[in-house]
Protein backbone atom coordinates (compact mmCIF):
# COMPACT_ATOMS: atom_id res chain seq x y z
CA UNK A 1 71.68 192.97 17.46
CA UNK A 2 71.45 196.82 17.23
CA UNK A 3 68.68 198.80 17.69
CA UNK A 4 67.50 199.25 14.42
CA UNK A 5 64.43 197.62 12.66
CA UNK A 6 66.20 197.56 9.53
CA UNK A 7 68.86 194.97 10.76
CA UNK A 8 66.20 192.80 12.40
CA UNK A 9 63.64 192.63 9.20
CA UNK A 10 66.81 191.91 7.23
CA UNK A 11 67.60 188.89 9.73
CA UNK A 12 63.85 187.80 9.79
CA UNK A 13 64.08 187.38 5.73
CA UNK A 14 67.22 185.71 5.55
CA UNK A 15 65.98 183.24 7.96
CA UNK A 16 62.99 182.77 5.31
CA UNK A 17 65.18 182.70 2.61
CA UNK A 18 67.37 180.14 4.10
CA UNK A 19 64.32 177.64 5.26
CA UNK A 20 65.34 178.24 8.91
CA UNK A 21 62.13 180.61 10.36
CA UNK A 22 60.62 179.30 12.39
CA UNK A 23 56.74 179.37 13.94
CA UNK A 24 54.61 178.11 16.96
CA UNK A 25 52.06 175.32 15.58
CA UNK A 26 48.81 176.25 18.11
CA UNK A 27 47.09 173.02 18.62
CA UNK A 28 43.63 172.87 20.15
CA UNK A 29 43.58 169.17 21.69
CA UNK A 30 45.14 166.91 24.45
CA UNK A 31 49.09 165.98 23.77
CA UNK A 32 48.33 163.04 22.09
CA UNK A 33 49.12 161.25 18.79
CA UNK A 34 45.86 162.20 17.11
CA UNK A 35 45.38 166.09 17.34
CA UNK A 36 43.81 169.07 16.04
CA UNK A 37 46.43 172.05 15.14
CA UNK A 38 45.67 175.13 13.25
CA UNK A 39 42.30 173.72 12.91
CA UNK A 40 43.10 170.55 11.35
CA UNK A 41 43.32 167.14 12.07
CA UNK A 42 46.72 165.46 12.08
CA UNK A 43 48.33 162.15 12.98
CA UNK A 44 51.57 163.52 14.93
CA UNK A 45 55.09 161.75 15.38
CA UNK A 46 57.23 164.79 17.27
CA UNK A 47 55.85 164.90 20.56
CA UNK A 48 58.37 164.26 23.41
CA UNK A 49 55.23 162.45 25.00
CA UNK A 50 57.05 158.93 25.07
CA UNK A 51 54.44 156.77 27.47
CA UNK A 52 50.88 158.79 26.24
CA UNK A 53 50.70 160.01 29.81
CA UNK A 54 49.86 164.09 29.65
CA UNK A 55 46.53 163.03 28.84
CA UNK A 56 46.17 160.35 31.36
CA UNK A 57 42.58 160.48 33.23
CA UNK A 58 44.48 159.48 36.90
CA UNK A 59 47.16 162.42 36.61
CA UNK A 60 44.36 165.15 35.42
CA UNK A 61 42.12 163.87 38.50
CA UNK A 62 45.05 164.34 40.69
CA UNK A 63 45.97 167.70 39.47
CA UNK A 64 42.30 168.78 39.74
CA UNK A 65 42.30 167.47 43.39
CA UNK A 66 44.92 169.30 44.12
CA UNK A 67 44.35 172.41 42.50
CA UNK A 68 41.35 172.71 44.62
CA UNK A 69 43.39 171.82 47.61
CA UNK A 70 45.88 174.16 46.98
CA UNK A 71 45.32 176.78 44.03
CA UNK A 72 46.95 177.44 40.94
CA UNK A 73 50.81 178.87 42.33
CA UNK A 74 52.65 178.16 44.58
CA UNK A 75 53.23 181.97 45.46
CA UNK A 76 57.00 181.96 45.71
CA UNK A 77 60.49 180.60 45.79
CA UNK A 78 61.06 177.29 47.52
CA UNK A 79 63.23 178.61 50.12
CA UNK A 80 60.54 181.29 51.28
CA UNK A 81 57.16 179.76 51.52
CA UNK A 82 56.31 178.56 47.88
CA UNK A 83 57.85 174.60 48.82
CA UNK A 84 54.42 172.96 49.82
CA UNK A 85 54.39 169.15 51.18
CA UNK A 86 53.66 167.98 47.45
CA UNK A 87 56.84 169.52 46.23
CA UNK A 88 58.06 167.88 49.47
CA UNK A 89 56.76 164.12 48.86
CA UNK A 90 57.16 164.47 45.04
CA UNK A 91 61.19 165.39 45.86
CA UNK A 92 61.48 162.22 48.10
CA UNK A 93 59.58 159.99 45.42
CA UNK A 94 62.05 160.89 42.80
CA UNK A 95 64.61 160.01 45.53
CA UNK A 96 63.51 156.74 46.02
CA UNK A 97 62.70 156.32 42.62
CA UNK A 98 65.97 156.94 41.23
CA UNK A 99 68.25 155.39 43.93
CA UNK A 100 69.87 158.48 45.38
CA UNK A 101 70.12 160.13 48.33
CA UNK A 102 68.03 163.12 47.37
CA UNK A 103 66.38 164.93 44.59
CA UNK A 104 65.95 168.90 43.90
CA UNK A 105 63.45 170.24 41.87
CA UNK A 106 63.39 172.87 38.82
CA UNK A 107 61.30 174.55 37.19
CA UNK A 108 62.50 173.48 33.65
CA UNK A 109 65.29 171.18 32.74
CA UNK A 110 66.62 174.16 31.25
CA UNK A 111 67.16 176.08 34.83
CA UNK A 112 68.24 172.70 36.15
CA UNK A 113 71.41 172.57 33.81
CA UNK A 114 72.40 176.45 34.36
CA UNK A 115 71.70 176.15 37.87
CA UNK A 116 73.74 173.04 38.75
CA UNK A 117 77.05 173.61 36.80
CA UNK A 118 77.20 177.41 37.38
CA UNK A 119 76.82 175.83 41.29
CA UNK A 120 79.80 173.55 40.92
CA UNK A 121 82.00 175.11 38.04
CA UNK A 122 83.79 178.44 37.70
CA UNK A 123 86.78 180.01 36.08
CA UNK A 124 89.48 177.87 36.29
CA UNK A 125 87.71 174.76 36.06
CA UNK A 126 87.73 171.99 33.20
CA UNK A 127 84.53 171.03 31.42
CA UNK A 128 84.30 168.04 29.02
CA UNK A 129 81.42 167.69 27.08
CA UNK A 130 79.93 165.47 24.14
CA UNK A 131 79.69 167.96 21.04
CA UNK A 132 76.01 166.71 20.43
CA UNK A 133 74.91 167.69 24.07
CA UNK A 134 71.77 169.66 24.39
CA UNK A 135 71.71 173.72 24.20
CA UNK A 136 70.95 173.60 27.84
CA UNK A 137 74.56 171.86 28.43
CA UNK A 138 76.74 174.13 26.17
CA UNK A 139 75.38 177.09 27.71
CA UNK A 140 75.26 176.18 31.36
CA UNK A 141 79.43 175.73 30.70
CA UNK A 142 79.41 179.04 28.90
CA UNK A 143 77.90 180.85 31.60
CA UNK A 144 79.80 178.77 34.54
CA UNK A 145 83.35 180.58 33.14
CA UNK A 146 84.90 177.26 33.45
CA UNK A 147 86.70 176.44 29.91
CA UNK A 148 85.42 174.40 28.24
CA UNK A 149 86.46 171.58 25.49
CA UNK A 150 84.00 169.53 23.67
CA UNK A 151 85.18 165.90 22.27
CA UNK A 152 83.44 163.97 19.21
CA UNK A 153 79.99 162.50 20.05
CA UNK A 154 80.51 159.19 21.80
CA UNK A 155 84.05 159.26 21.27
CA UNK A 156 85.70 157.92 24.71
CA UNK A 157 89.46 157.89 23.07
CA UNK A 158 89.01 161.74 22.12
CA UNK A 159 87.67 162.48 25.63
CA UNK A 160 90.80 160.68 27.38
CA UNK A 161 93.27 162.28 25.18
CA UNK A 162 91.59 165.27 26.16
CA UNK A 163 92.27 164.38 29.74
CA UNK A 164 96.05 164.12 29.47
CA UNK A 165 96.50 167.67 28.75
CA UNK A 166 93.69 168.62 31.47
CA UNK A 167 95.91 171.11 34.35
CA UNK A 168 92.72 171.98 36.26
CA UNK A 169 92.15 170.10 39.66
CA UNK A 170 88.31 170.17 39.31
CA UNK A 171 86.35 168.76 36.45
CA UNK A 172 83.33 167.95 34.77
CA UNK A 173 81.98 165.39 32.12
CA UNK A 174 78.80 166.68 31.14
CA UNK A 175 76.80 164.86 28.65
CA UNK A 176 73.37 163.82 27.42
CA UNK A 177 71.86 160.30 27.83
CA UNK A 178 70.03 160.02 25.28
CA UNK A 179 70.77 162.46 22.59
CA UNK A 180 67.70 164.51 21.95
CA UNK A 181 68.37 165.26 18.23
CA UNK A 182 70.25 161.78 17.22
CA UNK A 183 68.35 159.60 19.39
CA UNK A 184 71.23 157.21 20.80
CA UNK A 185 72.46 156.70 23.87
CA UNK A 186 76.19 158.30 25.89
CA UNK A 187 78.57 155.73 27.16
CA UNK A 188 78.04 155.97 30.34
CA UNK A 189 79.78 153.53 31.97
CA UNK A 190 82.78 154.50 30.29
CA UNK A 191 82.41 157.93 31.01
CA UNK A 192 81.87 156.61 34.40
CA UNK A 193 85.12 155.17 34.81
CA UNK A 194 87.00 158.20 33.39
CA UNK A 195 84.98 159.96 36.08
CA UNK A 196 86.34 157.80 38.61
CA UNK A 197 89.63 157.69 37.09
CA UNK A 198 90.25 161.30 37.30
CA UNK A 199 88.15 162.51 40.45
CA UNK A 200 85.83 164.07 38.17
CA UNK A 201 82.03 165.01 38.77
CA UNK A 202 79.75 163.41 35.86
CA UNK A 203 76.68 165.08 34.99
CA UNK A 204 74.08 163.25 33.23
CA UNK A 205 71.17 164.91 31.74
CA UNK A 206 68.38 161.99 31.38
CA UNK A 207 65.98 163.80 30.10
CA UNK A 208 64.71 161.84 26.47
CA UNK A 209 66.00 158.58 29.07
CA UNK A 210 64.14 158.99 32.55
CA UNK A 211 60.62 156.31 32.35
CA UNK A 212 61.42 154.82 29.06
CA UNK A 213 64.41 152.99 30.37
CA UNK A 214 65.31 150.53 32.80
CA UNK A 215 63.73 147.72 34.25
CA UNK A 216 61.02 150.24 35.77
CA UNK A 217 61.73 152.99 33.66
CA UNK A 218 63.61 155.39 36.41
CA UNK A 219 66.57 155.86 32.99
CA UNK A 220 69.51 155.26 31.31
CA UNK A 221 71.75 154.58 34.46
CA UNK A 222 69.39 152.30 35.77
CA UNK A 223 69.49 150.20 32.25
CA UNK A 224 73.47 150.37 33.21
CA UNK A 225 73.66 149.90 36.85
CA UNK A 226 75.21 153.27 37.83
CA UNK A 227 74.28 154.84 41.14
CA UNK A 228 75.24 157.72 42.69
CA UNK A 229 78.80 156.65 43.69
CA UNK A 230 79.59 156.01 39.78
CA UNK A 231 77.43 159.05 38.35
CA UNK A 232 77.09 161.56 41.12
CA UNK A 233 74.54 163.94 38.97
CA UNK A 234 71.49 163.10 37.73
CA UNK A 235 69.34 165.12 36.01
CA UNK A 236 65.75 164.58 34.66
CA UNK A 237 63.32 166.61 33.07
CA UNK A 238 59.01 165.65 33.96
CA UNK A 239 57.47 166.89 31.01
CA UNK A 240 58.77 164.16 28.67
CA UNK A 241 57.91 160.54 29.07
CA UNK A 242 56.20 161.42 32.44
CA UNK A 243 53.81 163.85 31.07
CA UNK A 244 53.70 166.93 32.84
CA UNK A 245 56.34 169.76 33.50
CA UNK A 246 59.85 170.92 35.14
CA UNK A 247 62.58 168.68 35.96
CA UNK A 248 64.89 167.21 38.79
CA UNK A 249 68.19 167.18 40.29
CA UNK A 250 69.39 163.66 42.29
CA UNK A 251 71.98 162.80 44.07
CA UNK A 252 73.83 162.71 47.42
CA UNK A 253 72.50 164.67 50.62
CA UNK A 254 75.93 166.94 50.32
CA UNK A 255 75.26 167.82 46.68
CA UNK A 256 71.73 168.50 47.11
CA UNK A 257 71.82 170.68 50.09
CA UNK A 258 75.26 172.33 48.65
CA UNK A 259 72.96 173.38 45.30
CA UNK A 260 69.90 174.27 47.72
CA UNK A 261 72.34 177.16 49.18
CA UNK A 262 74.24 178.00 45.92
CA UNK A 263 72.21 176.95 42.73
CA UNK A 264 71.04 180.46 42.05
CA UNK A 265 68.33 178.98 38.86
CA UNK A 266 66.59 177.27 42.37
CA UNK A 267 66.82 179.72 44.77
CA UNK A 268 65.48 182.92 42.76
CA UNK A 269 62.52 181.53 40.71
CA UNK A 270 59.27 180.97 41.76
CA UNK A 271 58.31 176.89 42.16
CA UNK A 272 56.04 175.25 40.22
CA UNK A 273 52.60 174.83 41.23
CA UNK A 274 51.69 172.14 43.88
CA UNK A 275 49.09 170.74 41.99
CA UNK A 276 51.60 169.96 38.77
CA UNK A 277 53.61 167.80 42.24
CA UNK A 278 50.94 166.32 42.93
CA UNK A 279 49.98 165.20 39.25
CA UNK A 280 53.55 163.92 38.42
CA UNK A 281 53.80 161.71 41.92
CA UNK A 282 50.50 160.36 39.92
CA UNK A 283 52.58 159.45 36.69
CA UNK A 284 55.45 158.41 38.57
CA UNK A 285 52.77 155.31 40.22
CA UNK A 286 51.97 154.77 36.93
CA UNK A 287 55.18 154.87 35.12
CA UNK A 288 56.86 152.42 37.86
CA UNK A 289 53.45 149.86 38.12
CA UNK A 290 52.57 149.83 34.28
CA UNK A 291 55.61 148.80 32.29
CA UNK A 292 53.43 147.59 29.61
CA UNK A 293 53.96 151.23 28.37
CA UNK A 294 57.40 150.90 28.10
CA UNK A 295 56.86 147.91 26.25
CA UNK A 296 54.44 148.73 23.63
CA UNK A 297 56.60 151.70 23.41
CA UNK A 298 59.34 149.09 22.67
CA UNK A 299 57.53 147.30 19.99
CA UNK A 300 56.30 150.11 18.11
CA UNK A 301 60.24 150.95 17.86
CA UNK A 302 60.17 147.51 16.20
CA UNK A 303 58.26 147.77 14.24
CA UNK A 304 59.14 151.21 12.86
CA UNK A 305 62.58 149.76 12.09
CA UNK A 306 61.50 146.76 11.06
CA UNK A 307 58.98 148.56 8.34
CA UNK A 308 61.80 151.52 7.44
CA UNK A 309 64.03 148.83 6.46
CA UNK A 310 61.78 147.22 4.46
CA UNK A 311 61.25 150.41 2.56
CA UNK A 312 65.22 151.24 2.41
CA UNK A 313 64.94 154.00 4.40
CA UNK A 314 68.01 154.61 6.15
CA UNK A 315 67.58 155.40 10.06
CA UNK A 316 69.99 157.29 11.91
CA UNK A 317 71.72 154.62 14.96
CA UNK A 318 69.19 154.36 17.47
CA UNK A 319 66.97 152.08 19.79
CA UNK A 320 64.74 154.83 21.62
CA UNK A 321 61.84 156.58 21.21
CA UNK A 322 63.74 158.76 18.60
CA UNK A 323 64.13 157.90 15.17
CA UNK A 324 65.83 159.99 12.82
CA UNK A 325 65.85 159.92 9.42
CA UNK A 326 69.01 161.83 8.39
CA UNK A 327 68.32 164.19 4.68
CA UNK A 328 71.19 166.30 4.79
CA UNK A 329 69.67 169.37 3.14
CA UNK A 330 67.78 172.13 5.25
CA UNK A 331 65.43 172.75 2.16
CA UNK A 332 64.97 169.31 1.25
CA UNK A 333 64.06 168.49 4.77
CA UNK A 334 61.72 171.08 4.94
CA UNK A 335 59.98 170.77 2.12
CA UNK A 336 59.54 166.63 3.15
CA UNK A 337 58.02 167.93 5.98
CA UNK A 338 55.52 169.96 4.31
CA UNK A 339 54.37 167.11 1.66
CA UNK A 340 53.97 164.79 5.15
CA UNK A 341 51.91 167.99 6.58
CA UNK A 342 49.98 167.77 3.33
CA UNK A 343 49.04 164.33 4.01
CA UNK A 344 47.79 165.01 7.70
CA UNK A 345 51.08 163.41 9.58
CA UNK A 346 53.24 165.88 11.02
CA UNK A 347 56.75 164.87 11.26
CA UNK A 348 59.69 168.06 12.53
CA UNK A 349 62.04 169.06 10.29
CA UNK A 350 65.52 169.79 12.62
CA UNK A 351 67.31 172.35 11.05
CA UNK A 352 70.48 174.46 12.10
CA UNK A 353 71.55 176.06 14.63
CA UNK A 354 69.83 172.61 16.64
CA UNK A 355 71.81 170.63 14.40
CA UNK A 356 75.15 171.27 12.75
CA UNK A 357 75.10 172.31 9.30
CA UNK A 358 74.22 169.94 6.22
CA UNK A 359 73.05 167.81 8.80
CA UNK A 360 69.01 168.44 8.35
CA UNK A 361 66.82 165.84 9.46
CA UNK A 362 63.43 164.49 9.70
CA UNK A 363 62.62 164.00 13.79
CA UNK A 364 60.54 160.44 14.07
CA UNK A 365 59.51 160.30 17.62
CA UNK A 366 57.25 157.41 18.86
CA UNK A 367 54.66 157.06 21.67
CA UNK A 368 53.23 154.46 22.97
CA UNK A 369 49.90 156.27 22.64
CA UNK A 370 50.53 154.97 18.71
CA UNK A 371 48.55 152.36 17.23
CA UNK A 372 50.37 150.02 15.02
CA UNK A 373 47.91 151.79 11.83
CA UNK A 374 49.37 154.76 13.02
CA UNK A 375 53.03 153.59 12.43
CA UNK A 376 51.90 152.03 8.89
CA UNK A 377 50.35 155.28 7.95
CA UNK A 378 53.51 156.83 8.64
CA UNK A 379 55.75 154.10 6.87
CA UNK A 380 53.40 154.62 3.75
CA UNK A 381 53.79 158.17 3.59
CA UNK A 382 57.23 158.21 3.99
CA UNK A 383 57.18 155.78 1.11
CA UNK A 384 55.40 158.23 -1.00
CA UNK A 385 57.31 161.70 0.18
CA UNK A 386 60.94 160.50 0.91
């Protein structure tokens, strides 16, 4: 974009024009279903807040406790002094947690991505990834240099036809776990096999996955028995289903203290403070000693499809926390939005460039914070508004 204010205003009413602006809501409450935004009082159903834990009384107590221990920042990078012993602990929880050998922390899931394929992928290199993968996927390849080809979401014959014209000696198959705009889940252990197959690293990005699945909620490759030796890069964002902020890279002790020297996203950036550490080693107790989270979590996905089918509303494919209800039309989908606003339930309206085009959608997401009322106040409205 030049410099000229002309261009930009012109850009800023197109946008308008084509229902795609976009604007912070500024809400003045807790994360929680039931909120106050702009002043009023809405029931919400788009907050990534999957277990109803960045409200939780134990994980503010511990991030008070800490915060007086330690202050607000941590002061600096992790490799000069800013890596405190909750950082420390907190890394060898997730460890533990997860079943690998180590875990690295980031500051945002965002800077994990970048960070670890820029670390293990340059020119020359393959990259293979799911066309419905997050921003933070495609643009971590972009800026890697490796080239990269993207096969049709879920589509394990695309990807291994892909394979058979591959010439580069080191790949990657990066891809999403559960996929944050569509709601269902990669196939993993396929993926994992190709992975195998062809000496490749896979990279999976857990992020809408990590403490809502599995049998104690450490993700999608725990639900499908994966460790390290059959997906050698885990990533997992913390401010998500476990309720506070940044994210984590696991793995072997070779490829975390390979991205500790070269994984430039870790080593320039200032860590996050101790006290946020020591508030998600809270959530991680909780998440791994309270499955009944998880489970109401479970039924209120139940129920949600249960009650949408009643109605003969048609659900996009998916058993998580996401439930997408597929419009088609960026104005339509908008304006549905609005009419649910209206009524006090606020519901996202996905619109391109996060989505392809003509694909618009409305953005269900589920809590287990929810009451059942709150899921039939929903199901009513959409009733009404659809």
């Amino acid at each position: 974009m030049k410099n000229d204010p002309k261009l930009i205003q012109s850009f800023l009413k197109e946008k308008q024009q084509q229902h795609l602006y976009r604007k912070a809501h500024i809400s003045q409450s807790p994360q929680q279903p039931h909120m106050t935004i702009n002043g009023e009082k809405f029931l919400t159903f788009c907050s990534n807040d999957y277990l109803g834990l960045a409200n939780h009384p134990d994980i503010l107590n511990a991030f008070k406790q800490a915060a007086d221990k330690y202050g607000i920042g941590s002061g600096a990078a992790h490799l000069i002094n800013g890596h405190s012993i909750e950082h420390q602990l907190l890394e060898e929880e997730l460890a533990e947690f997860t079943g690998r050998d180590r875990a690295l922390l980031f500051s945002t899931g965002y800077m994990a991505n970048l960070g670890v394929v820029n670390a293990l992928m340059e020119r020359g290199d393959m990259i293979f990834a799911d066309r419905l993968n997050h921003a933070s996927l495609i643009d971590a390849g972009l800026l890697s240099n490796a080239k990269t080809k993207r096969y049709a979401h879920n589509d394990i014959k695309a990807l291994e036809k892909l394979y058979t014209k591959n010439t580069s000696k080191n790949t990657m198959i990066l891809t999403d776990g559960v996929f944050s705009m569509d709601g269902d889940i990669a196939s993993v252990k396929q993926l994992s096999q190709i992975a195998k197959q062809h000496n490749a690293w896979l990279m999976v990005d857990d992020a809408h996955g990590f403490g809502t699945l599995g049998q104690t909620g450490a993700g999608l490759l725990e639900q499908e028995n994966l460790n390290q030796d059959n997906a050698p890069i885990l990533m997992a964002t913390l401010g998500k289903a476990i309720g506070t902020t940044g994210a984590f890279v696991a793995g072997s002790t070779e490829l975390i203290e390979y991205l500790i020297q070269t994984a430039r996203t870790y080593t320039f950036t200032t860590a996050m403070p101790p006290a946020i550490a020591a508030a998600t080693r809270a959530s991680l107790k909780i998440v791994q000693q309270d499955s009944e989270r998880r489970e109401k979590l479970n039924q209120h996905i139940l129920q949600f499809k249960k009650g949408a089918d009643e109605l003969g509303i048609e659900l996009m494919p998916s058993d998580s926390a996401i439930q997408p209800i597929m419009i088609g039309s960026t104005e339509k989908t908008v304006r549905i939005s609005e009419r649910l606003r209206n009524s006090g339930i606020l519901v996202t309206a996905i619109r391109p460039p996060t989505i392809p085009e003509d694909t618009a959608r409305l953005r269900v997401t589920l809590s287990a914070k929810h009451t059942k009322d709150d899921i039939v106040k929903l199901l009513d409205a959409l009733a009404v508004h659809l």
